[in-house]
PDB file of N, CA and C in Angstrom:
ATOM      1  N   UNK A   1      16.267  -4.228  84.431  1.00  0.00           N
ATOM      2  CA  UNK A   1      15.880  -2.823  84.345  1.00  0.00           C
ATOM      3  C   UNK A   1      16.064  -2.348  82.895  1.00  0.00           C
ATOM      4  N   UNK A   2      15.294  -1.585  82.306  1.00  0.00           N
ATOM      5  CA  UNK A   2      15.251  -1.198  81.382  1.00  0.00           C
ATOM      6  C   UNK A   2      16.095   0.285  80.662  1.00  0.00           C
ATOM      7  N   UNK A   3      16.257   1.054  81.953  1.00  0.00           N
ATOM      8  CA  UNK A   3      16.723   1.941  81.919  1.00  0.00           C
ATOM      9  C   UNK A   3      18.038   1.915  81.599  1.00  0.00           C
ATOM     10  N   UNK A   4      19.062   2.732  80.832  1.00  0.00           N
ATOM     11  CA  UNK A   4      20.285   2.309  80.662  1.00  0.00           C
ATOM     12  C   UNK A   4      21.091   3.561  81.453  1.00  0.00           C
ATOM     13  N   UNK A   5      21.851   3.528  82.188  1.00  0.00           N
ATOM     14  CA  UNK A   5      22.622   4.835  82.821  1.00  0.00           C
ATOM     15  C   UNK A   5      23.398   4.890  81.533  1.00  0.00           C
ATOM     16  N   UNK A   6      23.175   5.958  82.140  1.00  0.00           N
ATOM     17  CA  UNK A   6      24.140   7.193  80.902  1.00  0.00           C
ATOM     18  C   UNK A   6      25.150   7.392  81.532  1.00  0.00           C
ATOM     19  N   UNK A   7      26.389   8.052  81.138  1.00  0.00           N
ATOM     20  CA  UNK A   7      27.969   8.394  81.976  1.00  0.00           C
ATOM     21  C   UNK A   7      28.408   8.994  80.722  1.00  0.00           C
ATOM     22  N   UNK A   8      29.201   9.694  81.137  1.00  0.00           N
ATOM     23  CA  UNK A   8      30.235  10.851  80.144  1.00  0.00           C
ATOM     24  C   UNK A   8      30.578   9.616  79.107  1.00  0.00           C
ATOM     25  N   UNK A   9      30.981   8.140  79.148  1.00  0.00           N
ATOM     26  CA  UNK A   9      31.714   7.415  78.947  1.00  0.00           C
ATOM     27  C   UNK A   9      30.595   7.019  77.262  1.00  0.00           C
ATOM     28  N   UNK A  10      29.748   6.390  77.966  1.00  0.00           N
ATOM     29  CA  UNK A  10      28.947   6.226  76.786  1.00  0.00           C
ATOM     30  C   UNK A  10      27.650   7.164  76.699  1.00  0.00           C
ATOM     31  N   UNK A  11      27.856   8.130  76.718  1.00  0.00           N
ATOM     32  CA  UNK A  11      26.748   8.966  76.035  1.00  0.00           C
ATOM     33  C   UNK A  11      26.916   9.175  74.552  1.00  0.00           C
ATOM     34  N   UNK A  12      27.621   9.151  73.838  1.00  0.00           N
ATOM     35  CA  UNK A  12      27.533   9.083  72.545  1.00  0.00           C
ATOM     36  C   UNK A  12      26.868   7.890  71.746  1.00  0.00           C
ATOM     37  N   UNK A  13      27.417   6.855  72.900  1.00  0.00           N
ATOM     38  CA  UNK A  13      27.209   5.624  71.696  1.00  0.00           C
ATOM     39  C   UNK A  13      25.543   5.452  72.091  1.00  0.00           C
ATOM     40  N   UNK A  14      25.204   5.739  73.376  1.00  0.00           N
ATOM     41  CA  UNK A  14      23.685   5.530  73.619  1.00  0.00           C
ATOM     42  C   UNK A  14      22.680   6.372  73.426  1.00  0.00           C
ATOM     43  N   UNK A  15      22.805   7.850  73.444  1.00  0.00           N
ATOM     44  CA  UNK A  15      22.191   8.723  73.215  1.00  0.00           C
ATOM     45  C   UNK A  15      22.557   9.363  71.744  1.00  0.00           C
ATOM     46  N   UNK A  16      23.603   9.906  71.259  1.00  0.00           N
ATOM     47  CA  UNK A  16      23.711  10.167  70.121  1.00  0.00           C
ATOM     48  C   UNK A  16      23.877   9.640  68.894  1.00  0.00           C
ATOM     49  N   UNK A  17      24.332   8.185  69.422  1.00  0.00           N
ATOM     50  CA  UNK A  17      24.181   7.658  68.148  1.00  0.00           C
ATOM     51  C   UNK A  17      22.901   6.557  67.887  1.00  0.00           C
ATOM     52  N   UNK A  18      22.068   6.587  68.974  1.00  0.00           N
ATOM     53  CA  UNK A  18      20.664   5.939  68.944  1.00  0.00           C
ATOM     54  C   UNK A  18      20.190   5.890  67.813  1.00  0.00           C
ATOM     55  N   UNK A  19      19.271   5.072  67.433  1.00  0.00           N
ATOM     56  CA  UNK A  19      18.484   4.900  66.101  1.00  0.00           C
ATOM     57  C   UNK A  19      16.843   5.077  66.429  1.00  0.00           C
ATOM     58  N   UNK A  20      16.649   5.160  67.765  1.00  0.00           N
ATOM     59  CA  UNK A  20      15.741   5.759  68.150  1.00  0.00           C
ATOM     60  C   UNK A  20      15.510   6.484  69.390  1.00  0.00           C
ATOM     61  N   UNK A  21      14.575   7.639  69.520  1.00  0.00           N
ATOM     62  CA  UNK A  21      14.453   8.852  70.532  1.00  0.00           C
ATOM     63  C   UNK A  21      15.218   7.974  71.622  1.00  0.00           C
ATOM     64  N   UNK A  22      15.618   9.057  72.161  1.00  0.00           N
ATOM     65  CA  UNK A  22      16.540   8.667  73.653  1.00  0.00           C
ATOM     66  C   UNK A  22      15.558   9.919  74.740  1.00  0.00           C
ATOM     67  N   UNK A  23      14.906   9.044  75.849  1.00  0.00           N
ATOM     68  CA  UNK A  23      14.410  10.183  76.871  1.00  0.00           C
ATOM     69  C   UNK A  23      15.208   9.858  77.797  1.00  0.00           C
ATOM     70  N   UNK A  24      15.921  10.916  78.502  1.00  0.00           N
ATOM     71  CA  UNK A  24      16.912  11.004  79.338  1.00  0.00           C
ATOM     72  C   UNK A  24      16.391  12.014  80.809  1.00  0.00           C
ATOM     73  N   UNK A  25      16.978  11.076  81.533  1.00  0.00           N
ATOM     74  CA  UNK A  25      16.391  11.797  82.814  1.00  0.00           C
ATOM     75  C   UNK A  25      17.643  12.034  83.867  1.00  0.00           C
ATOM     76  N   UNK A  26      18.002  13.399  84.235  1.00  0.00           N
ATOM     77  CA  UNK A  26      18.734  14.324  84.936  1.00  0.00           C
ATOM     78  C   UNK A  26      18.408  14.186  86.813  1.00  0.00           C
ATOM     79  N   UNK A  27      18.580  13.282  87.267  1.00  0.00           N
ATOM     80  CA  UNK A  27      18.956  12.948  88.578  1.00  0.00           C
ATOM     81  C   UNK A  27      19.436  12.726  89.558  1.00  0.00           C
ATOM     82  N   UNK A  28      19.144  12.967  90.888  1.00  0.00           N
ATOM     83  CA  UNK A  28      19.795  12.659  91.763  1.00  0.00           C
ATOM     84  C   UNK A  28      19.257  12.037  93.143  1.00  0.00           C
ATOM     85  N   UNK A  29      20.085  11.104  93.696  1.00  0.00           N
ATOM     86  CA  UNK A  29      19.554  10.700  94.859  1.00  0.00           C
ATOM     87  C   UNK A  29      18.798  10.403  95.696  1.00  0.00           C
ATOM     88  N   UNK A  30      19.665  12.104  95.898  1.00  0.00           N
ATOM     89  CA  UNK A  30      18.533  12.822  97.150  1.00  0.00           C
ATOM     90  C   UNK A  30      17.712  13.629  97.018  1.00  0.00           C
ATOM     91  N   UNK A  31      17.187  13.612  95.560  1.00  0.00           N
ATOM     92  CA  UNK A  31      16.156  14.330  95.420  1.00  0.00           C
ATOM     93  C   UNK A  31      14.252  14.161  95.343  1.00  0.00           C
ATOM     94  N   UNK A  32      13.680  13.972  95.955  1.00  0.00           N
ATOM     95  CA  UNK A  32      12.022  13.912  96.163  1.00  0.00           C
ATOM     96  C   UNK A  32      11.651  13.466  94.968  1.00  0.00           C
ATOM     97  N   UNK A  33      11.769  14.522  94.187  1.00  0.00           N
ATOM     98  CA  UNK A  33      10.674  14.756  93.010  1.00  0.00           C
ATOM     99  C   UNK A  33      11.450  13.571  92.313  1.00  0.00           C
ATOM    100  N   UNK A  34      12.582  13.363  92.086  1.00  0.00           N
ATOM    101  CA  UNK A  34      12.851  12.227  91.451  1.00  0.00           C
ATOM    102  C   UNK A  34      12.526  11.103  91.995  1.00  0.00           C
ATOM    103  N   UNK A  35      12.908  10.544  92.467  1.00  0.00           N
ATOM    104  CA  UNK A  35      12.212   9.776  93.361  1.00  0.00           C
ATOM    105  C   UNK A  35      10.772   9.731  92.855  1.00  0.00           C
ATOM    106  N   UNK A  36       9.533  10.332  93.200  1.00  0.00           N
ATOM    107  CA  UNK A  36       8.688  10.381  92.657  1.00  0.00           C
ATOM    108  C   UNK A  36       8.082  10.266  90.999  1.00  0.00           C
ATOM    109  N   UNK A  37       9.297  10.878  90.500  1.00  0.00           N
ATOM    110  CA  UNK A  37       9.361  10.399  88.854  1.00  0.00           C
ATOM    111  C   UNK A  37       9.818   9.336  88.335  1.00  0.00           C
ATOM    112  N   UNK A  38      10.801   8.191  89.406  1.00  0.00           N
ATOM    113  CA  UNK A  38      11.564   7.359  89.091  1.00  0.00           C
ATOM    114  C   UNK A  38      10.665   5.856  88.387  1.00  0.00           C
ATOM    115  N   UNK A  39       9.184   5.692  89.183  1.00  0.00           N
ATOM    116  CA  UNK A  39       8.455   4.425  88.580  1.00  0.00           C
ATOM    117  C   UNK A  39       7.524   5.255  87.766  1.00  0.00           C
ATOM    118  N   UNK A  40       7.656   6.476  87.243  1.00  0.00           N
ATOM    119  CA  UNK A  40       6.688   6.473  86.365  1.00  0.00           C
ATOM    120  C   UNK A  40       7.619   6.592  84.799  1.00  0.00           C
ATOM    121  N   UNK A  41       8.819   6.604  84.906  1.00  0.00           N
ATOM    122  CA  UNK A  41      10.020   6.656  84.084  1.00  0.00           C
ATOM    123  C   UNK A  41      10.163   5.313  83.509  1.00  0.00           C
ATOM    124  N   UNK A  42      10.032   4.795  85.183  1.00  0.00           N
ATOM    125  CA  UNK A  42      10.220   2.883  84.202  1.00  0.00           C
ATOM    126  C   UNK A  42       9.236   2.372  83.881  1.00  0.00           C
ATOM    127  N   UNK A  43       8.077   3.001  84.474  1.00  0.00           N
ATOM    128  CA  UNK A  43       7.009   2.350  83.148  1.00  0.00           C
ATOM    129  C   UNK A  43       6.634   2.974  81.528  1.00  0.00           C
ATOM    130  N   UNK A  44       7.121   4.283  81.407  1.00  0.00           N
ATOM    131  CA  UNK A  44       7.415   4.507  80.182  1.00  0.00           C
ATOM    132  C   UNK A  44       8.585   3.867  79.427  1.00  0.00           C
ATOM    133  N   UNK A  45       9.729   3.069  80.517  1.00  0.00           N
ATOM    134  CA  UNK A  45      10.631   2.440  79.641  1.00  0.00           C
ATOM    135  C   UNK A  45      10.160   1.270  79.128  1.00  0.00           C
ATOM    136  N   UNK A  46       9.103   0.608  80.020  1.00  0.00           N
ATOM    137  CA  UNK A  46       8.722  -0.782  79.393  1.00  0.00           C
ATOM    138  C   UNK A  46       7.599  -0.352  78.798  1.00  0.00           C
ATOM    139  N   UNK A  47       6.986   0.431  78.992  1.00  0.00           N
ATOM    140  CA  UNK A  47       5.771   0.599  77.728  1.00  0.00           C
ATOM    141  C   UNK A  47       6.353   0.823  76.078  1.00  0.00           C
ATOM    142  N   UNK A  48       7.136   1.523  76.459  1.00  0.00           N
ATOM    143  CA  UNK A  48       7.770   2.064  75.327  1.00  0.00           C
ATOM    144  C   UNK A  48       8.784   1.484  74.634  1.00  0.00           C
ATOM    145  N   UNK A  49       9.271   0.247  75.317  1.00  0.00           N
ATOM    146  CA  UNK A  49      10.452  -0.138  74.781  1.00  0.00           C
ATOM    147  C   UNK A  49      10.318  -0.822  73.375  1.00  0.00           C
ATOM    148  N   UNK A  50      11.596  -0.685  72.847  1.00  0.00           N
ATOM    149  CA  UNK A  50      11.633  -0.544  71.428  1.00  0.00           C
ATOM    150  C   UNK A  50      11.500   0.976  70.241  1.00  0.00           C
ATOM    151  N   UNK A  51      10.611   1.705  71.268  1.00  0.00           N
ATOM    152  CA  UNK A  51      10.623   2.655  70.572  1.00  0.00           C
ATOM    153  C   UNK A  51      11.495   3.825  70.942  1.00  0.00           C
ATOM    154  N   UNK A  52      11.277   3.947  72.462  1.00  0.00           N
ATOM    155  CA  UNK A  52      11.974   5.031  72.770  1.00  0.00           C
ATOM    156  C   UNK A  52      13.018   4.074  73.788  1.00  0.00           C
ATOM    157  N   UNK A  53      14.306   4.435  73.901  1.00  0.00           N
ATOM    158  CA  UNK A  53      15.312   3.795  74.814  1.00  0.00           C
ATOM    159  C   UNK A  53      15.096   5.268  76.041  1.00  0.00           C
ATOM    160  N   UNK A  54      15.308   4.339  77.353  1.00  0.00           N
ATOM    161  CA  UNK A  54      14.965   5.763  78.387  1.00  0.00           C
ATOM    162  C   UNK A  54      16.390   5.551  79.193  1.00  0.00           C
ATOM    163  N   UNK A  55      17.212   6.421  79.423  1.00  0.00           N
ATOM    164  CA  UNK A  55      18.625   6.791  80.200  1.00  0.00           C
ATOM    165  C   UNK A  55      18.304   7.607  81.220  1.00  0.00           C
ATOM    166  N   UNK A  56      19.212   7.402  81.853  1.00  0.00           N
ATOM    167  CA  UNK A  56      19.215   8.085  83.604  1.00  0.00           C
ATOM    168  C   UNK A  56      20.495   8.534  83.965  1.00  0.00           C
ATOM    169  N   UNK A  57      20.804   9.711  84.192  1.00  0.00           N
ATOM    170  CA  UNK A  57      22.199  10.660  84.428  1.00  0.00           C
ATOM    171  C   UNK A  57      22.061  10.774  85.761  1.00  0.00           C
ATOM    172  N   UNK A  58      22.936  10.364  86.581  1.00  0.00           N
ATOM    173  CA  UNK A  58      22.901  10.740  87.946  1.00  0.00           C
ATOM    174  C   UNK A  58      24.009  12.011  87.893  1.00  0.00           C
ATOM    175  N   UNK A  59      23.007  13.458  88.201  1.00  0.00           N
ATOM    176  CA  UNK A  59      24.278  14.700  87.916  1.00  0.00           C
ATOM    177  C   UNK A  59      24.715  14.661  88.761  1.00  0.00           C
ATOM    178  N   UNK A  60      25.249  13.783  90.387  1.00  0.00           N
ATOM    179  CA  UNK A  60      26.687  14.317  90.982  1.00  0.00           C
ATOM    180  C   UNK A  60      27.702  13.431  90.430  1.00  0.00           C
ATOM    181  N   UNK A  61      27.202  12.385  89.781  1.00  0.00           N
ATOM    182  CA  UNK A  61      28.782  11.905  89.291  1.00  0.00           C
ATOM    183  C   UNK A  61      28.985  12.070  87.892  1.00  0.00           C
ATOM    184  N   UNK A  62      27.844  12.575  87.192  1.00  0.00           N
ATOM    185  CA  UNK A  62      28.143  13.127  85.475  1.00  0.00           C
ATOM    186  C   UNK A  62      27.836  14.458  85.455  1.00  0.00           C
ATOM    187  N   UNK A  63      28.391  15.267  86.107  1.00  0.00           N
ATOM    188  CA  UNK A  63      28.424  16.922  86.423  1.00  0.00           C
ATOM    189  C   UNK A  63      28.646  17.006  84.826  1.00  0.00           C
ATOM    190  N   UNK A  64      29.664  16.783  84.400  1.00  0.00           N
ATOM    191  CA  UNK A  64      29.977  17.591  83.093  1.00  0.00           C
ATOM    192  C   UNK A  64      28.848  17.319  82.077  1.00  0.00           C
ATOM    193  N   UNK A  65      27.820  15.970  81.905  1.00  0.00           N
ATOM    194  CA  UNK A  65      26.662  15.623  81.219  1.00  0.00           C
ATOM    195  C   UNK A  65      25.461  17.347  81.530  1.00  0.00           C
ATOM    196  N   UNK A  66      25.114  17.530  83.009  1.00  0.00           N
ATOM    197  CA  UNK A  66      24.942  18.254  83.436  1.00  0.00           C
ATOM    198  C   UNK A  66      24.845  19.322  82.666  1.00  0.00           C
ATOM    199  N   UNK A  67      26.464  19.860  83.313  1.00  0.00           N
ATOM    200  CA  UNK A  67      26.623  21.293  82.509  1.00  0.00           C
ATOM    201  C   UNK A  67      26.752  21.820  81.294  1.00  0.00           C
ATOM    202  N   UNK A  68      26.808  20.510  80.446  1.00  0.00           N
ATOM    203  CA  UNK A  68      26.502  20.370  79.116  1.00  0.00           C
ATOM    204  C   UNK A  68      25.597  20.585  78.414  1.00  0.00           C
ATOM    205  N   UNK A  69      24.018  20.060  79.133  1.00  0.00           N
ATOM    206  CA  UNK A  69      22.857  20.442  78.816  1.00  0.00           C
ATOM    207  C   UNK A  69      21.907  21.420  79.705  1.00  0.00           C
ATOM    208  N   UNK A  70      22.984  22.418  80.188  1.00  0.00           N
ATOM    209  CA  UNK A  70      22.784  23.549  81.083  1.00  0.00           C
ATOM    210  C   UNK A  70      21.432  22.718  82.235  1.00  0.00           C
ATOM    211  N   UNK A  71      21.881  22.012  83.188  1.00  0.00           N
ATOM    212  CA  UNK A  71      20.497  21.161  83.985  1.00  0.00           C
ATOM    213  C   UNK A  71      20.456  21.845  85.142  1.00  0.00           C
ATOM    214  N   UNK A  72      19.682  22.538  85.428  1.00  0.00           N
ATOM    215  CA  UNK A  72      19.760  23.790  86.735  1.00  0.00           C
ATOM    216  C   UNK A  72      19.306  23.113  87.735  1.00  0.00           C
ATOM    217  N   UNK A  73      18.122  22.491  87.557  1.00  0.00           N
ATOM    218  CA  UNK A  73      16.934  22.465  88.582  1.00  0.00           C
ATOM    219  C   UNK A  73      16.644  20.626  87.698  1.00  0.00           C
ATOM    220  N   UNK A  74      16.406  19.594  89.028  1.00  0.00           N
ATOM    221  CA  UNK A  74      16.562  18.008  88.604  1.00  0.00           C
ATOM    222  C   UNK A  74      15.042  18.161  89.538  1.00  0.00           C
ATOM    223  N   UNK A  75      14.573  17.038  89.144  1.00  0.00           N
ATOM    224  CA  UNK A  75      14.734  16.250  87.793  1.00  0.00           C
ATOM    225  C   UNK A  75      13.825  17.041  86.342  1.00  0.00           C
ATOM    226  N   UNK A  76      15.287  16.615  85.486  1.00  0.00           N
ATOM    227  CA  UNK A  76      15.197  17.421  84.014  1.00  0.00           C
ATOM    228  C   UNK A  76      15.316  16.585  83.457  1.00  0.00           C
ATOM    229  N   UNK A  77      14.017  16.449  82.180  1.00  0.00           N
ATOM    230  CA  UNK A  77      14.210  15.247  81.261  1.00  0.00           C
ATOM    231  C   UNK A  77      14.955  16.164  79.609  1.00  0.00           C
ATOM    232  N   UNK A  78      14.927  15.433  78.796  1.00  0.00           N
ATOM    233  CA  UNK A  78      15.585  15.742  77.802  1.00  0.00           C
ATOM    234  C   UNK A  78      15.220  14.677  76.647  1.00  0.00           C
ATOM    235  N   UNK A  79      14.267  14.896  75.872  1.00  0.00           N
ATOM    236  CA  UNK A  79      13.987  14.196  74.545  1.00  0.00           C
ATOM    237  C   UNK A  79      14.987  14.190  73.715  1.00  0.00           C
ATOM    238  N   UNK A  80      15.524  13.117  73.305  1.00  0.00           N
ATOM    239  CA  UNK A  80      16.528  13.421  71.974  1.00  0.00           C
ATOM    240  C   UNK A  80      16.049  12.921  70.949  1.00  0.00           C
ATOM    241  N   UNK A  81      16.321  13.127  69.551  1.00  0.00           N
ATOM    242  CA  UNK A  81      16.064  12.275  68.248  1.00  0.00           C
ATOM    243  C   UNK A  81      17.126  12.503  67.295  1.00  0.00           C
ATOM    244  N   UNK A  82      17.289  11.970  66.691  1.00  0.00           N
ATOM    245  CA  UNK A  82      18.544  11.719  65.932  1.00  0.00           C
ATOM    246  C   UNK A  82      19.829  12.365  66.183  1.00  0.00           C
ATOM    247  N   UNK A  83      20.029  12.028  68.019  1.00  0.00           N
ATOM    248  CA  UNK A  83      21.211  13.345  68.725  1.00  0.00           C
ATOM    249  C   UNK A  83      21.111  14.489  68.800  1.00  0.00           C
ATOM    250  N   UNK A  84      20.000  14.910  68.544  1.00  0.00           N
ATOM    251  CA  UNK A  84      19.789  16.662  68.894  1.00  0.00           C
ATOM    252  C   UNK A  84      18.825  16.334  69.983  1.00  0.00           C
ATOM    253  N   UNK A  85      19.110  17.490  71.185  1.00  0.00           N
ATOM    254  CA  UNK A  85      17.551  17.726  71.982  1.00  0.00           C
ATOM    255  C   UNK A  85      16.672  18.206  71.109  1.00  0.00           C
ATOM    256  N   UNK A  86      15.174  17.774  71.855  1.00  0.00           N
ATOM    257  CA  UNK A  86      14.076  18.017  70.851  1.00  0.00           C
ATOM    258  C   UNK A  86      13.478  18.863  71.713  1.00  0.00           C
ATOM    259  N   UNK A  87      12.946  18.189  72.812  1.00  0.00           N
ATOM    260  CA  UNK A  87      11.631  18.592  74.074  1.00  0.00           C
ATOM    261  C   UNK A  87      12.559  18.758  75.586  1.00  0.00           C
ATOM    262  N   UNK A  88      11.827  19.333  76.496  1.00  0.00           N
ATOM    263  CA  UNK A  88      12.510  19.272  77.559  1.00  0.00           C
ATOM    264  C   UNK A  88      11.261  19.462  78.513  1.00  0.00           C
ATOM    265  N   UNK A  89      11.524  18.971  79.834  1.00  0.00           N
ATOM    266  CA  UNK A  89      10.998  19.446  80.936  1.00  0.00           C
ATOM    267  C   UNK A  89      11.757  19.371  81.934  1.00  0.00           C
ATOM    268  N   UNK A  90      11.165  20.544  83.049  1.00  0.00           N
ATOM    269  CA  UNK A  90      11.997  20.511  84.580  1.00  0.00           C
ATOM    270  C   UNK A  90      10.543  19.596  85.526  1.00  0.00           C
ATOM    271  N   UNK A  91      11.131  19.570  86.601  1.00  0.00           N
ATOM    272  CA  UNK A  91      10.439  19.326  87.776  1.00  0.00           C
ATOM    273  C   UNK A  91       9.389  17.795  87.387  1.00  0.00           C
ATOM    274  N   UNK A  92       8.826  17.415  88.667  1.00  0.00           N
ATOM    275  CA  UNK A  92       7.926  16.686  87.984  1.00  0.00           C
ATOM    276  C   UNK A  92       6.611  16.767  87.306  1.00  0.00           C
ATOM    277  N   UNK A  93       6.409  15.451  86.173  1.00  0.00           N
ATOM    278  CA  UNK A  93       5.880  15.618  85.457  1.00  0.00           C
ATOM    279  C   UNK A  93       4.541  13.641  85.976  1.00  0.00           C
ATOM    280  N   UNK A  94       3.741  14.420  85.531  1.00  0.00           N
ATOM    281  CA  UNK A  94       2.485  12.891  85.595  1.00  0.00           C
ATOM    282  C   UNK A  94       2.863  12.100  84.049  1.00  0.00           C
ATOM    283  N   UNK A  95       2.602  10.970  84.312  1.00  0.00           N
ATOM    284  CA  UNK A  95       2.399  10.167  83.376  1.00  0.00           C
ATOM    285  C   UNK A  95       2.085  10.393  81.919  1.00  0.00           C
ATOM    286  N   UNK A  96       1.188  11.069  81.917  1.00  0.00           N
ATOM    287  CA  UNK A  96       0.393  11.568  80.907  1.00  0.00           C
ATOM    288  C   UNK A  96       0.985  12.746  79.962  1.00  0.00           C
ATOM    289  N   UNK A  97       1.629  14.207  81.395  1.00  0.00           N
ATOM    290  CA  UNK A  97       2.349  15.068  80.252  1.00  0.00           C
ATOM    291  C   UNK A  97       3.658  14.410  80.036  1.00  0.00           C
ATOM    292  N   UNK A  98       4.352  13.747  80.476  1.00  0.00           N
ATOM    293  CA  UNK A  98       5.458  12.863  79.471  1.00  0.00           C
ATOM    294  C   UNK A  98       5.506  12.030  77.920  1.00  0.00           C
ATOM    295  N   UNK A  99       3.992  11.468  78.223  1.00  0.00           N
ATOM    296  CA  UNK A  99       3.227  10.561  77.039  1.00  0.00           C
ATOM    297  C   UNK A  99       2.884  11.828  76.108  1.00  0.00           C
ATOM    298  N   UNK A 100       2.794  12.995  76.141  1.00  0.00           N
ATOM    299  CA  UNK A 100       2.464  13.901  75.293  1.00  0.00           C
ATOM    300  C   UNK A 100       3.988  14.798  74.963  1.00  0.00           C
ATOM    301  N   UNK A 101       4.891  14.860  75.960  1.00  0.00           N
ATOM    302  CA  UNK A 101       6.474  15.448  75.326  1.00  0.00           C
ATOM    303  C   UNK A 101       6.852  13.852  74.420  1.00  0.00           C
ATOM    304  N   UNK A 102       6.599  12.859  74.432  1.00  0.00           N
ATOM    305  CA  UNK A 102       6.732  11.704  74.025  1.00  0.00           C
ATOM    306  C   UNK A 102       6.378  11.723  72.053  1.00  0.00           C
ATOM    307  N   UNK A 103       5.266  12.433  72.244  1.00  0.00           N
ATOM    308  CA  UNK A 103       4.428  12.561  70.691  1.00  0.00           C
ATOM    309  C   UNK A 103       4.966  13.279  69.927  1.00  0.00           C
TER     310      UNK A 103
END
């Protein structure tokens, strides 16, 4: 799998201190829409790999990741680049407007 989970533990070393964009995705479980976003996530991880690294936060066990990047409403992605958020979206998203928060 391409995807790397994220955890309170190493979010620095994977997301902030990345050398390239980190798209991070705010999930859970039992949620539909994720679920539904989940294979179109990993094919942006293998399309993309090398360029963009793609992470996955499961918010009931990284609540504080969460409330950190105020995540109300999952699934919430989160573009990063050189450790700052850049782009964001809620809810789901098609293939295509990801490939364009991507640009």
């Amino acid at each position: 799998m391409l995807e790397v989970e994220i955890t309170n533990q190493n979010f620095e070393e994977e997301v902030l201190k990345s050398e390239i964009p980190v798209l991070v995705d705010f999930y859970a479980t039992w949620c539909g829409p994720c679920k539904m976003l989940s294979p179109i996530i990993s094919e942006i991880a293998e399309e993309y790999q090398g360029k963009i690294k793609v992470g996955k936060v499961n918010v009931d066990e990284q609540t504080q990741l969460a409330i950190k990047f105020q995540v109300a409403s999952i699934p919430t992605l989160i573009l990063f680049k050189n450790g700052n958020p850049v782009k964001s979206s809620v809810g789901f998203q098609s293939k295509s407007e990801l490939e364009e928060m991507l640009k």
